[in-house]
C-alpha atoms as a PDB file:
ATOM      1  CA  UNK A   1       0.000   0.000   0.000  1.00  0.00           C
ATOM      2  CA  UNK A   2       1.719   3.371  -1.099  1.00  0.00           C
ATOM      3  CA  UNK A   3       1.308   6.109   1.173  1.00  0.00           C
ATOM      4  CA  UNK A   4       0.367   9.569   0.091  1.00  0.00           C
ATOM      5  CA  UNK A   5       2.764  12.449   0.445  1.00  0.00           C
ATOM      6  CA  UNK A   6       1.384  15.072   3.088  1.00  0.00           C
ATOM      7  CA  UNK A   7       1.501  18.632   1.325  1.00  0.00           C
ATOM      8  CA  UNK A   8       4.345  20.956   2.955  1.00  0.00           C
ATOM      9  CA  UNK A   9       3.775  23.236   5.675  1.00  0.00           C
ATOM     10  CA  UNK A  10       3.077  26.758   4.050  1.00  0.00           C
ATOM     11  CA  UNK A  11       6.385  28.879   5.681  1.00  0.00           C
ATOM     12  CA  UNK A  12       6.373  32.572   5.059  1.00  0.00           C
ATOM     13  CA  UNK A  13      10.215  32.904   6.246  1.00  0.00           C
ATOM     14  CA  UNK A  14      13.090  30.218   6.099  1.00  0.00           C
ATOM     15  CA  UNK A  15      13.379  27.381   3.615  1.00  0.00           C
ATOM     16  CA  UNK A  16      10.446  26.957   1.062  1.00  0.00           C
ATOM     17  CA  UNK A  17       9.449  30.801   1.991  1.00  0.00           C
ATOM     18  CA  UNK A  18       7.441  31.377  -0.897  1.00  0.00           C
ATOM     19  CA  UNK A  19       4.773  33.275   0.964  1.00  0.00           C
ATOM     20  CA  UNK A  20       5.061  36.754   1.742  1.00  0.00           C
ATOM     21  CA  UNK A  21       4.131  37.243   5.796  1.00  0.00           C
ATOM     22  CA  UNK A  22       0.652  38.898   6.734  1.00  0.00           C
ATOM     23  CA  UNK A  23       2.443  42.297   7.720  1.00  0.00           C
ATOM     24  CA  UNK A  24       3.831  42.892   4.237  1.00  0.00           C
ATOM     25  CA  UNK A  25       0.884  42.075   2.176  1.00  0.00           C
ATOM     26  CA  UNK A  26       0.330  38.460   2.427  1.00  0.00           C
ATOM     27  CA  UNK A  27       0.330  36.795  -1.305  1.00  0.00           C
ATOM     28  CA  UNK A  28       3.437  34.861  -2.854  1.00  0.00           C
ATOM     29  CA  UNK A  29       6.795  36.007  -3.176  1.00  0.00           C
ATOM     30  CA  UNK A  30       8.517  36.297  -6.966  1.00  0.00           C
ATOM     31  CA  UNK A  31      10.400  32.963  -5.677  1.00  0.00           C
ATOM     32  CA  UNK A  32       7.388  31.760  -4.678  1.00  0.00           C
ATOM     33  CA  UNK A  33       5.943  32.232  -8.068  1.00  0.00           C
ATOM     34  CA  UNK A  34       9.014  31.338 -10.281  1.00  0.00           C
ATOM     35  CA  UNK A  35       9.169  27.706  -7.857  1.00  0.00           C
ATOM     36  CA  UNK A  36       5.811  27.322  -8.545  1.00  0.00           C
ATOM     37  CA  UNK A  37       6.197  27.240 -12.026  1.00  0.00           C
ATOM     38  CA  UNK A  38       9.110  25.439 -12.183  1.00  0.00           C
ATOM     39  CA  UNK A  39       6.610  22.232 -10.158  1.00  0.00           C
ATOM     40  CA  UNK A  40       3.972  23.118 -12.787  1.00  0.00           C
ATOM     41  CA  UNK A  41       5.106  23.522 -16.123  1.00  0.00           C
ATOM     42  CA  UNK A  42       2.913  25.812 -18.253  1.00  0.00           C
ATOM     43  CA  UNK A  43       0.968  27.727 -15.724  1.00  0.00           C
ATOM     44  CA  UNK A  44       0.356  30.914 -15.906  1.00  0.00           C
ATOM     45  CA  UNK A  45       0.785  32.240 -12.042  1.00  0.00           C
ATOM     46  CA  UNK A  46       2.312  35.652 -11.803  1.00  0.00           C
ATOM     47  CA  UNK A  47       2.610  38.132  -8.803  1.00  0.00           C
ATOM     48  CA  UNK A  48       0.040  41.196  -7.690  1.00  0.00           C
ATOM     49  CA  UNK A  49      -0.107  43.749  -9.310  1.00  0.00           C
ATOM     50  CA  UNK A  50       0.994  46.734  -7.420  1.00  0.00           C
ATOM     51  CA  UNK A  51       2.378  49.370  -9.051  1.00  0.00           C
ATOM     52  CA  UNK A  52       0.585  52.454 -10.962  1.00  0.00           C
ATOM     53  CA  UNK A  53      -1.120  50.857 -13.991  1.00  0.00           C
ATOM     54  CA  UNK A  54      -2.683  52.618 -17.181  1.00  0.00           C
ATOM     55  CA  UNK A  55      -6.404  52.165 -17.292  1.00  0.00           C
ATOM     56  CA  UNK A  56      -7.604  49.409 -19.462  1.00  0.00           C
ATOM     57  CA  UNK A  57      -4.354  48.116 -19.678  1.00  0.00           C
ATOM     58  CA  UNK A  58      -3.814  44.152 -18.988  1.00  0.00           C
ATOM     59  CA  UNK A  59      -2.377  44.305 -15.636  1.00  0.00           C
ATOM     60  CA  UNK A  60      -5.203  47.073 -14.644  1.00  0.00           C
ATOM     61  CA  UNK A  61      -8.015  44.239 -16.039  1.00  0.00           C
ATOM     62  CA  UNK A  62      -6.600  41.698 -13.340  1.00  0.00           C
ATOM     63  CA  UNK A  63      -6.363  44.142 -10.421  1.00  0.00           C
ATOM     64  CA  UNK A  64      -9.744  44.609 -11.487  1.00  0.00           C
ATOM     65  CA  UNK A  65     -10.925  40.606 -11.895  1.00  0.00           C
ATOM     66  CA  UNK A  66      -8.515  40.047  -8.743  1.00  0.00           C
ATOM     67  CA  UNK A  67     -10.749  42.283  -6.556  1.00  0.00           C
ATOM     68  CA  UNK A  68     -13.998  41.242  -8.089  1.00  0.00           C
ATOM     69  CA  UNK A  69     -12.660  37.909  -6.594  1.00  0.00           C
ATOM     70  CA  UNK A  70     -11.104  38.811  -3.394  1.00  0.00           C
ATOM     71  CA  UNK A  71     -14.734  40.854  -2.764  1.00  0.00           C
ATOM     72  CA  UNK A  72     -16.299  37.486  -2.703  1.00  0.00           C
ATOM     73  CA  UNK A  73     -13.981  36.208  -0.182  1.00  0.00           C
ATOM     74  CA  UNK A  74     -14.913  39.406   1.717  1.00  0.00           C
ATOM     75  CA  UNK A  75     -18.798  38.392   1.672  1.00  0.00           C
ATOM     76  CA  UNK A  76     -18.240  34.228   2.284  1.00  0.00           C
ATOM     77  CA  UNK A  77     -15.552  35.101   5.374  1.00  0.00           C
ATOM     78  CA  UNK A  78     -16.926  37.939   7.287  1.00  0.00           C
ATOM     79  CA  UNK A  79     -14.607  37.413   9.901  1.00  0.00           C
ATOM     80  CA  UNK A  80     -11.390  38.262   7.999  1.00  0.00           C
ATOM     81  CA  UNK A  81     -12.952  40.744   6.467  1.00  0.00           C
ATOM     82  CA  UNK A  82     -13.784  42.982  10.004  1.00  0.00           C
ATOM     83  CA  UNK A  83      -9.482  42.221  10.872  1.00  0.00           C
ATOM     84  CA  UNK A  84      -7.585  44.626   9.188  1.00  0.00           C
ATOM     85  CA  UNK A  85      -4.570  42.247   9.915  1.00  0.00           C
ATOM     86  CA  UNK A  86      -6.004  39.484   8.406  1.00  0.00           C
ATOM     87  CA  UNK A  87      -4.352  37.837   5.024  1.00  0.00           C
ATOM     88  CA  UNK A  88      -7.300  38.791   2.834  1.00  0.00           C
ATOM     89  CA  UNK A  89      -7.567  42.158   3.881  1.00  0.00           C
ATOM     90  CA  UNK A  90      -3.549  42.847   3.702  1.00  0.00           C
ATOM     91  CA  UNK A  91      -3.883  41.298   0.078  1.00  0.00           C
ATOM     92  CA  UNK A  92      -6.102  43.484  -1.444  1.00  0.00           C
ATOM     93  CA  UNK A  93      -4.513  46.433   0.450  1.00  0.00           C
ATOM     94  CA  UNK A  94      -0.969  45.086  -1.587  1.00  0.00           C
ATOM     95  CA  UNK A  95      -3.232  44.751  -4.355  1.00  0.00           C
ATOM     96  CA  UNK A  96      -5.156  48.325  -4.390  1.00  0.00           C
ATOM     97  CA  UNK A  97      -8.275  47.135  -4.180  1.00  0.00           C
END
């Protein structure tokens, strides 16, 4: 009988820190991303967007669809979204939203 491999403990510091901690924005780290893709050949992860972005533009049109999405979250876990400090809320803050 084969055993099935337990997924790795999500570390935001220290080895496999591919997540960026709750105080600077939660999310994944470029490493985290470029790892990622490495494991998963052909997919299309990339980081937030964060910076100033031209209306209309591609990276504005996924801010946009990410906080569509991360609004959702925001209605299905009411508790995260009252915390200020919680991962979904420091997302969308890195994010703009």
């Amino acid at each position: 009988m084969s055993r099935k491999k337990e997924n790795p403990i999500r570390r935001t510091t220290g080895k496999g820190g591919n997540y960026r901690p709750t105080k600077k924005g939660a999310g994944m780290t470029k490493k985290g991303v470029e790892a990622y893709k490495r494991k998963n050949p052909g997919s299309k992860l990339k980081t937030a967007v964060t910076g100033k972005v031209k209306p209309g533009s591609k990276a504005a049109k996924r801010r946009k669809s990410y906080c569509a999405r991360s609004a959702g979250q925001m209605k299905k876990f009411p508790k995260a979204a009252k915390d200020p400090n919680s991962r979904l809320r420091q997302a969308r803050r890195r994010w703009k939203c």
